[in-house]
PDB file of N, CA and C in Angstrom:
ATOM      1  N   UNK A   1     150.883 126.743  82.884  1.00  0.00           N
ATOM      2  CA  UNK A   1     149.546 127.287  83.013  1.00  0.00           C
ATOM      3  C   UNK A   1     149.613 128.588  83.817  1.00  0.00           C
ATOM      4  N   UNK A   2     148.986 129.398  83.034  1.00  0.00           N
ATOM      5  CA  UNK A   2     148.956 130.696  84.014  1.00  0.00           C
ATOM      6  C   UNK A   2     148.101 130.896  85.695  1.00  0.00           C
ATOM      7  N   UNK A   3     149.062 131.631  86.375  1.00  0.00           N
ATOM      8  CA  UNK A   3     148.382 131.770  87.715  1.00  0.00           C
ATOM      9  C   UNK A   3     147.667 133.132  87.450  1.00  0.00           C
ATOM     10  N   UNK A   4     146.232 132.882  88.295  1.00  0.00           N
ATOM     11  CA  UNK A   4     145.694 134.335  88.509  1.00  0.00           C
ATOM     12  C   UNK A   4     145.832 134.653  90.204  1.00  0.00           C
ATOM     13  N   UNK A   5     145.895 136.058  90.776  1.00  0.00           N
ATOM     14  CA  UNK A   5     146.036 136.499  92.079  1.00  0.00           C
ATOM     15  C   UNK A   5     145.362 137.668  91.973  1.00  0.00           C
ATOM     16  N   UNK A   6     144.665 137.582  93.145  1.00  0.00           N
ATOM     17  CA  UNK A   6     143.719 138.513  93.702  1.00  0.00           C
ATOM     18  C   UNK A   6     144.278 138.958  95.186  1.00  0.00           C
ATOM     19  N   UNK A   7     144.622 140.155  95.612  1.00  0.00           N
ATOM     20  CA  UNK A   7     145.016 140.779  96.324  1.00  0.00           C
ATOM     21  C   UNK A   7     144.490 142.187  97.246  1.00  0.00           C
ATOM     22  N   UNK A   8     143.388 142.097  98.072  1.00  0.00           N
ATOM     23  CA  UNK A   8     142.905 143.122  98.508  1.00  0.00           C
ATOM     24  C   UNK A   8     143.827 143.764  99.611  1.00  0.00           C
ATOM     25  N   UNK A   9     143.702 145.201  99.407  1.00  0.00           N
ATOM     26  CA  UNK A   9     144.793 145.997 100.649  1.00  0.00           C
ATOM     27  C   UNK A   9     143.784 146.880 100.904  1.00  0.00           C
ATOM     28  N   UNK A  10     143.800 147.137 102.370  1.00  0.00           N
ATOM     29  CA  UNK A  10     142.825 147.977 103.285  1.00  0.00           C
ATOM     30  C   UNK A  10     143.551 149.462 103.863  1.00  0.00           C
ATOM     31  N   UNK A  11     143.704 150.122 102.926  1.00  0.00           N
ATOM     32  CA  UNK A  11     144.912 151.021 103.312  1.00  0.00           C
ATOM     33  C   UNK A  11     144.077 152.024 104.685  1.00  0.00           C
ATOM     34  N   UNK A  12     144.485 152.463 105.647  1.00  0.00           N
ATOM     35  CA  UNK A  12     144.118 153.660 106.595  1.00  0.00           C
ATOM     36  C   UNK A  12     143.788 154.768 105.580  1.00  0.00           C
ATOM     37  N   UNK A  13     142.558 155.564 105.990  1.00  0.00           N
ATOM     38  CA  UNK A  13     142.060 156.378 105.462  1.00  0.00           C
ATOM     39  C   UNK A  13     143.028 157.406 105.408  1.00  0.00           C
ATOM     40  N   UNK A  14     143.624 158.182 106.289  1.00  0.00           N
ATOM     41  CA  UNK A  14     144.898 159.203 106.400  1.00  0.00           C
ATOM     42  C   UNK A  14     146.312 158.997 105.281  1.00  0.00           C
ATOM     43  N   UNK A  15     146.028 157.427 105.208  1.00  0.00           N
ATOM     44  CA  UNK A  15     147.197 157.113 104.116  1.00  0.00           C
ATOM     45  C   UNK A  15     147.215 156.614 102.896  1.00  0.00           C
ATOM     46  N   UNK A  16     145.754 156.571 102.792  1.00  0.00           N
ATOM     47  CA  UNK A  16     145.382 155.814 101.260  1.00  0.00           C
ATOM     48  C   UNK A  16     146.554 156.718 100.167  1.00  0.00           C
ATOM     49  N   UNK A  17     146.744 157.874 100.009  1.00  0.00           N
ATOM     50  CA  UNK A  17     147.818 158.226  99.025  1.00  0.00           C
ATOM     51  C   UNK A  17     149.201 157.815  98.934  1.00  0.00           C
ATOM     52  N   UNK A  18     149.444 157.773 100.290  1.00  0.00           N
ATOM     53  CA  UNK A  18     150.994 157.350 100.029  1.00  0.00           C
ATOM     54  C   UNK A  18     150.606 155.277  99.984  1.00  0.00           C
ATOM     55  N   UNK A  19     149.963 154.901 100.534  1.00  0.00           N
ATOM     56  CA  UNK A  19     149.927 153.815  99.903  1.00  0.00           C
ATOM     57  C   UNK A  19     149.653 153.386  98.190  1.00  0.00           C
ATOM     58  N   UNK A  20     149.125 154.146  98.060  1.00  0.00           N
ATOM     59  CA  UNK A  20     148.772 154.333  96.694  1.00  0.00           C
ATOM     60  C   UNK A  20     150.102 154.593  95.467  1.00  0.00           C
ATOM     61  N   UNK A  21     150.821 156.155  96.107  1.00  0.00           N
ATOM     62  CA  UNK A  21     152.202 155.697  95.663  1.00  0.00           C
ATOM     63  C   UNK A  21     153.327 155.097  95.630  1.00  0.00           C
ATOM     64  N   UNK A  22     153.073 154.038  96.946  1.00  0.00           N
ATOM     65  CA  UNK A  22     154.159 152.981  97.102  1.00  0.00           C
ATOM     66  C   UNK A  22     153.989 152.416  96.139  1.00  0.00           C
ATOM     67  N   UNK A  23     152.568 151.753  96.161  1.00  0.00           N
ATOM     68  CA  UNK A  23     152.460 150.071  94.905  1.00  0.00           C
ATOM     69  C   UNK A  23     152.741 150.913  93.531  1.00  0.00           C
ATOM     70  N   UNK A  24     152.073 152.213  93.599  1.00  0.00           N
ATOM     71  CA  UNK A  24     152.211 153.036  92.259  1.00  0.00           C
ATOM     72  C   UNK A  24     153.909 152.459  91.396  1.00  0.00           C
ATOM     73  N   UNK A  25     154.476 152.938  92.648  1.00  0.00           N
ATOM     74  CA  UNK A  25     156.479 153.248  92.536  1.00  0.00           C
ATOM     75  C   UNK A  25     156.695 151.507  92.216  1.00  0.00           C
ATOM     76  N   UNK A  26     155.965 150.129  92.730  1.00  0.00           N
ATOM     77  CA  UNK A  26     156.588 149.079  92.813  1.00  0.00           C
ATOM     78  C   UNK A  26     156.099 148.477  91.456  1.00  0.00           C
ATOM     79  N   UNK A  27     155.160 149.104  90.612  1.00  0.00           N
ATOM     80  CA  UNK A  27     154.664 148.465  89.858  1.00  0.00           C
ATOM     81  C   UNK A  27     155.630 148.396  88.744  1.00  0.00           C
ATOM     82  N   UNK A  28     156.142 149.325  88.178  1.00  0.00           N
ATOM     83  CA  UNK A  28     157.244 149.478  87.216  1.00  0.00           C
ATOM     84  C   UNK A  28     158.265 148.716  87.273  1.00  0.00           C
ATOM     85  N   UNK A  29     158.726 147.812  88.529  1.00  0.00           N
ATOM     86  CA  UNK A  29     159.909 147.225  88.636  1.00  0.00           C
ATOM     87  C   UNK A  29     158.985 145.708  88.485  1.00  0.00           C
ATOM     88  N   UNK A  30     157.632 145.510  88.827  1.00  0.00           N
ATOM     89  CA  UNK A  30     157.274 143.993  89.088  1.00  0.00           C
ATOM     90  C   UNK A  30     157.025 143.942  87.405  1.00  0.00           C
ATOM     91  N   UNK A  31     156.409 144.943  86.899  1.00  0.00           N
ATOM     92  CA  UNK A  31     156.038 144.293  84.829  1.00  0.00           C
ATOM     93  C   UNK A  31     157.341 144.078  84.510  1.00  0.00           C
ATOM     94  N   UNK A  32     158.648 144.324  85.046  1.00  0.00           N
ATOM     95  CA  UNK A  32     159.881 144.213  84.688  1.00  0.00           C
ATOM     96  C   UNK A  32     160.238 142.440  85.112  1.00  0.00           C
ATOM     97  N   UNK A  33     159.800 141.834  86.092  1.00  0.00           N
ATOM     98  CA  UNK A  33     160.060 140.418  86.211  1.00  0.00           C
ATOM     99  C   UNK A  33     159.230 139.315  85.154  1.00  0.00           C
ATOM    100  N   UNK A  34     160.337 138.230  85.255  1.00  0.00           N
ATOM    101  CA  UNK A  34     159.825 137.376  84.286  1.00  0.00           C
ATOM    102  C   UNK A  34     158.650 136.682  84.653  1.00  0.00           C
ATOM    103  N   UNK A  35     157.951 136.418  83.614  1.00  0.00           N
ATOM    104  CA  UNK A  35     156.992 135.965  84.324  1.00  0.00           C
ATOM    105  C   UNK A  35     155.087 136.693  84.060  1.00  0.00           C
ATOM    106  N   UNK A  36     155.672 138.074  84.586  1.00  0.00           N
ATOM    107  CA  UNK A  36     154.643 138.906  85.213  1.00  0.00           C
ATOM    108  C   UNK A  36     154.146 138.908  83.616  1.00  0.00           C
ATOM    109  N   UNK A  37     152.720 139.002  83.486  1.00  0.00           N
ATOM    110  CA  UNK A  37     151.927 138.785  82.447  1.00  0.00           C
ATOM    111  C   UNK A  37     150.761 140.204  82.771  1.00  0.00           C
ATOM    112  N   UNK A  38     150.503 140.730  84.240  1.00  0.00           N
ATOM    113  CA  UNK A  38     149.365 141.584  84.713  1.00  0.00           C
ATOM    114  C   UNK A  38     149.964 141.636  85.886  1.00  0.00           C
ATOM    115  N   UNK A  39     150.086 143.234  86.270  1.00  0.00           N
ATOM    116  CA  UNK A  39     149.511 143.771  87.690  1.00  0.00           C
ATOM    117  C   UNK A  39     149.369 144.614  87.767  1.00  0.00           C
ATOM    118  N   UNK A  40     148.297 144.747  87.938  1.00  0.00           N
ATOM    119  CA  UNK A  40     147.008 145.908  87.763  1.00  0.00           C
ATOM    120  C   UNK A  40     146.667 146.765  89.430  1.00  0.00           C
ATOM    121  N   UNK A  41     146.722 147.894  89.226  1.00  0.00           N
ATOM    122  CA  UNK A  41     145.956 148.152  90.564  1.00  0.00           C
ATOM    123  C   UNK A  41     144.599 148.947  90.500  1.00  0.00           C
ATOM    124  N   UNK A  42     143.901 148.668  91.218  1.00  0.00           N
ATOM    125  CA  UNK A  42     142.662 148.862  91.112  1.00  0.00           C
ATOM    126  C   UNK A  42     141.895 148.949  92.256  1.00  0.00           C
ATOM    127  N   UNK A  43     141.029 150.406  92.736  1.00  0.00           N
ATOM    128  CA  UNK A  43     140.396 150.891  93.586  1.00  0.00           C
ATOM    129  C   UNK A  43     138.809 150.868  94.175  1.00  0.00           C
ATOM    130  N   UNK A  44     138.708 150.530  94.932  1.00  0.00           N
ATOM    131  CA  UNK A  44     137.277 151.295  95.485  1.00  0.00           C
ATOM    132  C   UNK A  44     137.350 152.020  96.276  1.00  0.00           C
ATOM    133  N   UNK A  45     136.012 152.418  97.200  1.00  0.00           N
ATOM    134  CA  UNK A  45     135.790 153.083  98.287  1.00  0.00           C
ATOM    135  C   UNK A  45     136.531 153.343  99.402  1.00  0.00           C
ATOM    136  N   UNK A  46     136.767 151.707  99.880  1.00  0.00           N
ATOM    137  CA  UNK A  46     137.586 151.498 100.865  1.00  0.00           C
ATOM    138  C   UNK A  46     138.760 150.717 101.157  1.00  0.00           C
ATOM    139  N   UNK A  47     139.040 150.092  99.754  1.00  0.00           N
ATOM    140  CA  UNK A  47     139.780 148.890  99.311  1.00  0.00           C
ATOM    141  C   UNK A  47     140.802 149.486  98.113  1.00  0.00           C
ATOM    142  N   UNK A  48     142.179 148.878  98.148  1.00  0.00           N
ATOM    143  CA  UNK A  48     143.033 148.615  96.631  1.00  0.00           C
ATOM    144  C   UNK A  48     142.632 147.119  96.279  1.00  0.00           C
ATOM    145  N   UNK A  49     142.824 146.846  94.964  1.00  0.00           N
ATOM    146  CA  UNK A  49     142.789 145.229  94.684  1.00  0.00           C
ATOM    147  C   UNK A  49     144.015 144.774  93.364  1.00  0.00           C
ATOM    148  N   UNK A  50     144.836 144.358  94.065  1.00  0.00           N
ATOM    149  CA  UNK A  50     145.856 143.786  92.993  1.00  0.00           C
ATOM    150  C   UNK A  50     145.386 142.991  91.788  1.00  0.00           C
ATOM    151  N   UNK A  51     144.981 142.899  90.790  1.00  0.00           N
ATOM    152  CA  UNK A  51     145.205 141.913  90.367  1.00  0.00           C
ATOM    153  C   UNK A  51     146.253 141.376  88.968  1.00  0.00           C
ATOM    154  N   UNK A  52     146.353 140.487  89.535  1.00  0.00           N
ATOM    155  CA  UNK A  52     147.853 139.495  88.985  1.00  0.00           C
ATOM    156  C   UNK A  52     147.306 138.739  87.875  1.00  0.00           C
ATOM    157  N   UNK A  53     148.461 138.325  87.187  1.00  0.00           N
ATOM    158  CA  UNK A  53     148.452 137.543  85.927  1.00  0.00           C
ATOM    159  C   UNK A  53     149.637 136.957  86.370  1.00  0.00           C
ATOM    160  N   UNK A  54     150.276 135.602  86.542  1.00  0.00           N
ATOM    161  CA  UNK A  54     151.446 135.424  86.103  1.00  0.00           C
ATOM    162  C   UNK A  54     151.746 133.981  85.012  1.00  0.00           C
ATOM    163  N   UNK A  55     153.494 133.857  84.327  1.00  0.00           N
ATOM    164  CA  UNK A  55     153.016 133.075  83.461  1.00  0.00           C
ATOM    165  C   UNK A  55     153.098 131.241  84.353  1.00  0.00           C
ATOM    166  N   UNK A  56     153.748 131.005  85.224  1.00  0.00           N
ATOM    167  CA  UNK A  56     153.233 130.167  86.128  1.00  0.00           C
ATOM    168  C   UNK A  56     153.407 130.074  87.391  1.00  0.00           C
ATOM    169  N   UNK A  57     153.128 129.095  87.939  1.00  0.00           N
ATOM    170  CA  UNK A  57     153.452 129.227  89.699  1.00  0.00           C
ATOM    171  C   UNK A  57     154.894 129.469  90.220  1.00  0.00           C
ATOM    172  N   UNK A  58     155.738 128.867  89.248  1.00  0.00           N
ATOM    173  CA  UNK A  58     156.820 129.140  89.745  1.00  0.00           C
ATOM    174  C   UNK A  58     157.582 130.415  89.258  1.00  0.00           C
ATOM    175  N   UNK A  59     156.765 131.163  88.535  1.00  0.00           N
ATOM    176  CA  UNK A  59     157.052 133.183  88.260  1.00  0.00           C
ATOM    177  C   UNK A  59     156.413 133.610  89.614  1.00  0.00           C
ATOM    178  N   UNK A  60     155.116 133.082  89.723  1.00  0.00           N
ATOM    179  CA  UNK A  60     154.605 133.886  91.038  1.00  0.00           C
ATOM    180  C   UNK A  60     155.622 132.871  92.467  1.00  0.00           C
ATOM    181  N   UNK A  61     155.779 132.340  92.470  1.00  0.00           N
ATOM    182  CA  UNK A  61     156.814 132.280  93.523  1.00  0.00           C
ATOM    183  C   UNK A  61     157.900 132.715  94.163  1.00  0.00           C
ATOM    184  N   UNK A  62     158.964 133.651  92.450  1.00  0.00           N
ATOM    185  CA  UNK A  62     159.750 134.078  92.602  1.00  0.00           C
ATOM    186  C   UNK A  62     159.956 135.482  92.780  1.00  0.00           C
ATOM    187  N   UNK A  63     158.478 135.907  92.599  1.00  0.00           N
ATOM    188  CA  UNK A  63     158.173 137.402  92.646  1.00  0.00           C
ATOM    189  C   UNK A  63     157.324 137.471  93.864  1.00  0.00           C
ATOM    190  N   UNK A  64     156.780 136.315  94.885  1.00  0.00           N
ATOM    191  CA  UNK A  64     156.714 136.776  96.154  1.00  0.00           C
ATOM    192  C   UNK A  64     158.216 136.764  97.478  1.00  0.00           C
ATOM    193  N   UNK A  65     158.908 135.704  96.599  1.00  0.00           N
ATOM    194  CA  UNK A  65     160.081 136.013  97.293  1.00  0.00           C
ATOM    195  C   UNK A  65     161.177 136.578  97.148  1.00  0.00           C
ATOM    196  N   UNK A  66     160.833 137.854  96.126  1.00  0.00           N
ATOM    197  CA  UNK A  66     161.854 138.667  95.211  1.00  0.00           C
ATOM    198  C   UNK A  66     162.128 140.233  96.238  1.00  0.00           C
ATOM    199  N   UNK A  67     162.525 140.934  95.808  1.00  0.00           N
ATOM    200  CA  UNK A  67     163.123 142.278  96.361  1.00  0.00           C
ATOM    201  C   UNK A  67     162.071 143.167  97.077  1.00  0.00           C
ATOM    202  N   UNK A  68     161.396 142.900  95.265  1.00  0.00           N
ATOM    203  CA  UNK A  68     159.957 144.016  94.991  1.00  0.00           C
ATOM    204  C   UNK A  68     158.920 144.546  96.313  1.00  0.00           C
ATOM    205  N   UNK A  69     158.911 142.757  96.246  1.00  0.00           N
ATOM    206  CA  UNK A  69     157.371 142.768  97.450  1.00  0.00           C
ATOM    207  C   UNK A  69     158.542 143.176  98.581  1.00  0.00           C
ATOM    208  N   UNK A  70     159.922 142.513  98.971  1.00  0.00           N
ATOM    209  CA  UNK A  70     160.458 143.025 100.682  1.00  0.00           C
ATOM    210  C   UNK A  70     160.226 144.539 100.070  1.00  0.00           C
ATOM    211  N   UNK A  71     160.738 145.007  99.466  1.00  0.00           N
ATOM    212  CA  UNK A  71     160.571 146.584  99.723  1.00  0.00           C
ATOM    213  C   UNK A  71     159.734 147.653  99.724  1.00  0.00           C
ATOM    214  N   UNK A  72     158.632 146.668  99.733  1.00  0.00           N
ATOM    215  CA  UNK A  72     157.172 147.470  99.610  1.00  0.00           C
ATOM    216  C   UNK A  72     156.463 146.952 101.092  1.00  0.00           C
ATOM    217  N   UNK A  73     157.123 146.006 101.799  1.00  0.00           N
ATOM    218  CA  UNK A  73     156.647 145.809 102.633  1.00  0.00           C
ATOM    219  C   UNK A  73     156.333 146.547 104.193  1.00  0.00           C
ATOM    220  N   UNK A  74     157.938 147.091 104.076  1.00  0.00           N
ATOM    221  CA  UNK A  74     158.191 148.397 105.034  1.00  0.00           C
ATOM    222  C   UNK A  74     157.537 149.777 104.723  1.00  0.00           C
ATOM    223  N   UNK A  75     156.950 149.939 103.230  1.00  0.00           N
ATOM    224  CA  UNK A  75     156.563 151.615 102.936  1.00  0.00           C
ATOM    225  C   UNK A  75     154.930 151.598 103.340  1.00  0.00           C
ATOM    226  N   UNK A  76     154.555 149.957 103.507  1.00  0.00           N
ATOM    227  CA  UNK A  76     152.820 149.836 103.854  1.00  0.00           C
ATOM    228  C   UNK A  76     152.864 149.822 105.160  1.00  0.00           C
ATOM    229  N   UNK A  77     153.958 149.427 106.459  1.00  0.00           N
ATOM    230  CA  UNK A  77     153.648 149.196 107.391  1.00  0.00           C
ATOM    231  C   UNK A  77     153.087 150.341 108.046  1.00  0.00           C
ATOM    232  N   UNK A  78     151.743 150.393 108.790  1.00  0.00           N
ATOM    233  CA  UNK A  78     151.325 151.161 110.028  1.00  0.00           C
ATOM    234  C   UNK A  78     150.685 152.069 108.684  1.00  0.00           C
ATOM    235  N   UNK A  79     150.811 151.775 107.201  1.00  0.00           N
ATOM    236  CA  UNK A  79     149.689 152.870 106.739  1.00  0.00           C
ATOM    237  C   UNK A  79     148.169 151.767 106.425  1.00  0.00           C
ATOM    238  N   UNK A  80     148.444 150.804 106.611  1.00  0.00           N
ATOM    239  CA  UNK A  80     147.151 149.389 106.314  1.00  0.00           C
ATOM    240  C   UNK A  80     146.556 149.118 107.894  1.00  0.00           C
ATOM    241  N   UNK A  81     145.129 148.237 107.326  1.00  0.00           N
ATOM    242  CA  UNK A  81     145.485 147.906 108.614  1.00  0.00           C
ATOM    243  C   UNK A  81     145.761 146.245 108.889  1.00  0.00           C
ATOM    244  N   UNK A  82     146.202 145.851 108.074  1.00  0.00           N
ATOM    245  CA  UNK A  82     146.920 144.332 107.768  1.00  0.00           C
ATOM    246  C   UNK A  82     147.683 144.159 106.698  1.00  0.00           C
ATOM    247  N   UNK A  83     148.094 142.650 107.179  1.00  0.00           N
ATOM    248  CA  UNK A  83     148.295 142.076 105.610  1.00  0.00           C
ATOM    249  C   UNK A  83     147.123 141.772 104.508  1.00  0.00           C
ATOM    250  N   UNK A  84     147.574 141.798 103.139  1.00  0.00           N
ATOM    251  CA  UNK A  84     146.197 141.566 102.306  1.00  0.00           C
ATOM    252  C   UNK A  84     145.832 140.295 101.998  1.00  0.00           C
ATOM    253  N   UNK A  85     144.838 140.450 102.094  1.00  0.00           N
ATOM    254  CA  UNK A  85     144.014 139.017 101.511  1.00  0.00           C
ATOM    255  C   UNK A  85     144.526 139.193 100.462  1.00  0.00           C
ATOM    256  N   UNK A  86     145.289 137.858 100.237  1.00  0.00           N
ATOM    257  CA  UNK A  86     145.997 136.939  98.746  1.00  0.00           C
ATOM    258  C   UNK A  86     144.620 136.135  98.461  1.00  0.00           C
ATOM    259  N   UNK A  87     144.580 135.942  97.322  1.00  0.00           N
ATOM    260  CA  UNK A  87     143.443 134.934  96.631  1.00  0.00           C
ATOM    261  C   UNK A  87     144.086 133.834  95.486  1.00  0.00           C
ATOM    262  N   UNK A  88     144.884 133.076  95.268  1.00  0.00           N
ATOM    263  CA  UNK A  88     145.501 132.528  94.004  1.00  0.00           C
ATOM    264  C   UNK A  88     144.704 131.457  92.958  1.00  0.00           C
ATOM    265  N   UNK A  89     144.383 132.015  92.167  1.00  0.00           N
ATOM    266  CA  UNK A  89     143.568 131.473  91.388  1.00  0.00           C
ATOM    267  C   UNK A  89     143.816 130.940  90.087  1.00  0.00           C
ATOM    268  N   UNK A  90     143.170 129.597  89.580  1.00  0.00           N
ATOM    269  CA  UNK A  90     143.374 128.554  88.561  1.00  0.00           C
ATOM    270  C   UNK A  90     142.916 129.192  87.318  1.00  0.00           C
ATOM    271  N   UNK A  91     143.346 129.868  86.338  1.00  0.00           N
ATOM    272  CA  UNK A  91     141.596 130.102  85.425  1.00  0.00           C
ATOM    273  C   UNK A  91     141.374 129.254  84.701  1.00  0.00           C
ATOM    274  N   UNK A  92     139.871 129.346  84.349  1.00  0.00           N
ATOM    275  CA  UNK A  92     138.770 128.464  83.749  1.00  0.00           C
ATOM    276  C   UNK A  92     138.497 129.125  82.911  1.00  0.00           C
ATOM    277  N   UNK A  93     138.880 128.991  81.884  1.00  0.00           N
ATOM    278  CA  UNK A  93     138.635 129.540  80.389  1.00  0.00           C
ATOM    279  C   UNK A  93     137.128 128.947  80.407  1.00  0.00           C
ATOM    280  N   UNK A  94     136.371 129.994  79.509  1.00  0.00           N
ATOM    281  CA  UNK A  94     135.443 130.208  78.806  1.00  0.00           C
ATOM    282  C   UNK A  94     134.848 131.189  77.745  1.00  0.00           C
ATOM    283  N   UNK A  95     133.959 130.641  76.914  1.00  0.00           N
ATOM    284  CA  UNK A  95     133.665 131.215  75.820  1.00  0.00           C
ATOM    285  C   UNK A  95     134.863 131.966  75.450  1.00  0.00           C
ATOM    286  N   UNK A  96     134.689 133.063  74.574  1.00  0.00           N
ATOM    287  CA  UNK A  96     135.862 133.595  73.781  1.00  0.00           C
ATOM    288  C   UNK A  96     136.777 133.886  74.391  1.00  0.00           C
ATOM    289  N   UNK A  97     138.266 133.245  74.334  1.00  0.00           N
ATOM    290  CA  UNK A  97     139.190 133.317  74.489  1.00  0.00           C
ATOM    291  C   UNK A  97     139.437 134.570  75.469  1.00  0.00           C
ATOM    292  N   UNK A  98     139.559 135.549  74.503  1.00  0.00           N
ATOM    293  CA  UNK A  98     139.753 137.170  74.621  1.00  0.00           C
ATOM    294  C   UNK A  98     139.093 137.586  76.055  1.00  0.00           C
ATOM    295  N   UNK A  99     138.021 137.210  76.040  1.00  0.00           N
ATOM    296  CA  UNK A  99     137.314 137.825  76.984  1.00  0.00           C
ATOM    297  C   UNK A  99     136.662 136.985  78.082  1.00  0.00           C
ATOM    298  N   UNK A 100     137.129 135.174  78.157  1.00  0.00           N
ATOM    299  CA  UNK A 100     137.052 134.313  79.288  1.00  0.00           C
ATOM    300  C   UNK A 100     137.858 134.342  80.202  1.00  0.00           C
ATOM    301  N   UNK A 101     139.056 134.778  80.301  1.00  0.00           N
ATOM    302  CA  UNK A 101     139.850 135.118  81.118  1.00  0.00           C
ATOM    303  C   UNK A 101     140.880 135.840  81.214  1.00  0.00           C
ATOM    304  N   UNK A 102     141.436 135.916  82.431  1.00  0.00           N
ATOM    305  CA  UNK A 102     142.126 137.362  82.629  1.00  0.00           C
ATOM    306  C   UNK A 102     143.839 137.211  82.317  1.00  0.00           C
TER     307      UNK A 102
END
């Protein structure tokens, strides 16, 4: 069963770009793991928001304890001002397929 993940990052205003091109730079290597089905990045005002697709818990397990995330971990430090709210989520299909879930 597929996992969904929701991931908000609060980047420092001074660094929202280079945070921006870290995950930018990490994304190309994470659609490369097995597994990975979605990871999307996606902006507001004051917020990034990951969101994940994977094809089950144990893909997203191996891709939080994979290279990817250690080496993205050091290029965010001191530009955030935390760690991000993780969200891991079940989906609940509804109505049309296509467009009940992510």
């Amino acid at each position: 069963m597929p996992v969904v993940v929701v991931a908000t990052i609060l980047p420092l205003a001074e660094h929202r770009a280079a945070v921006i091109d870290a995950i930018k730079e990490t994304i190309e290597q994470v659609h490369a793991e097995d597994g990975c089905e979605l990871y999307s990045l996606n902006e507001a005002a004051d917020r990034l928001v990951m969101v994940e697709r994977w094809a089950s818990q144990e893909a997203l397990d191996v891709h939080v304890k994979g290279r990817n995330l250690a080496a993205l971990g050091p290029r965010l430090a001191g530009k955030v001002t935390g760690a991000p709210e993780v969200v891991v989520l079940q989906p609940v299909p509804a109505g049309d397929p296509a467009k009940g879930a992510v």
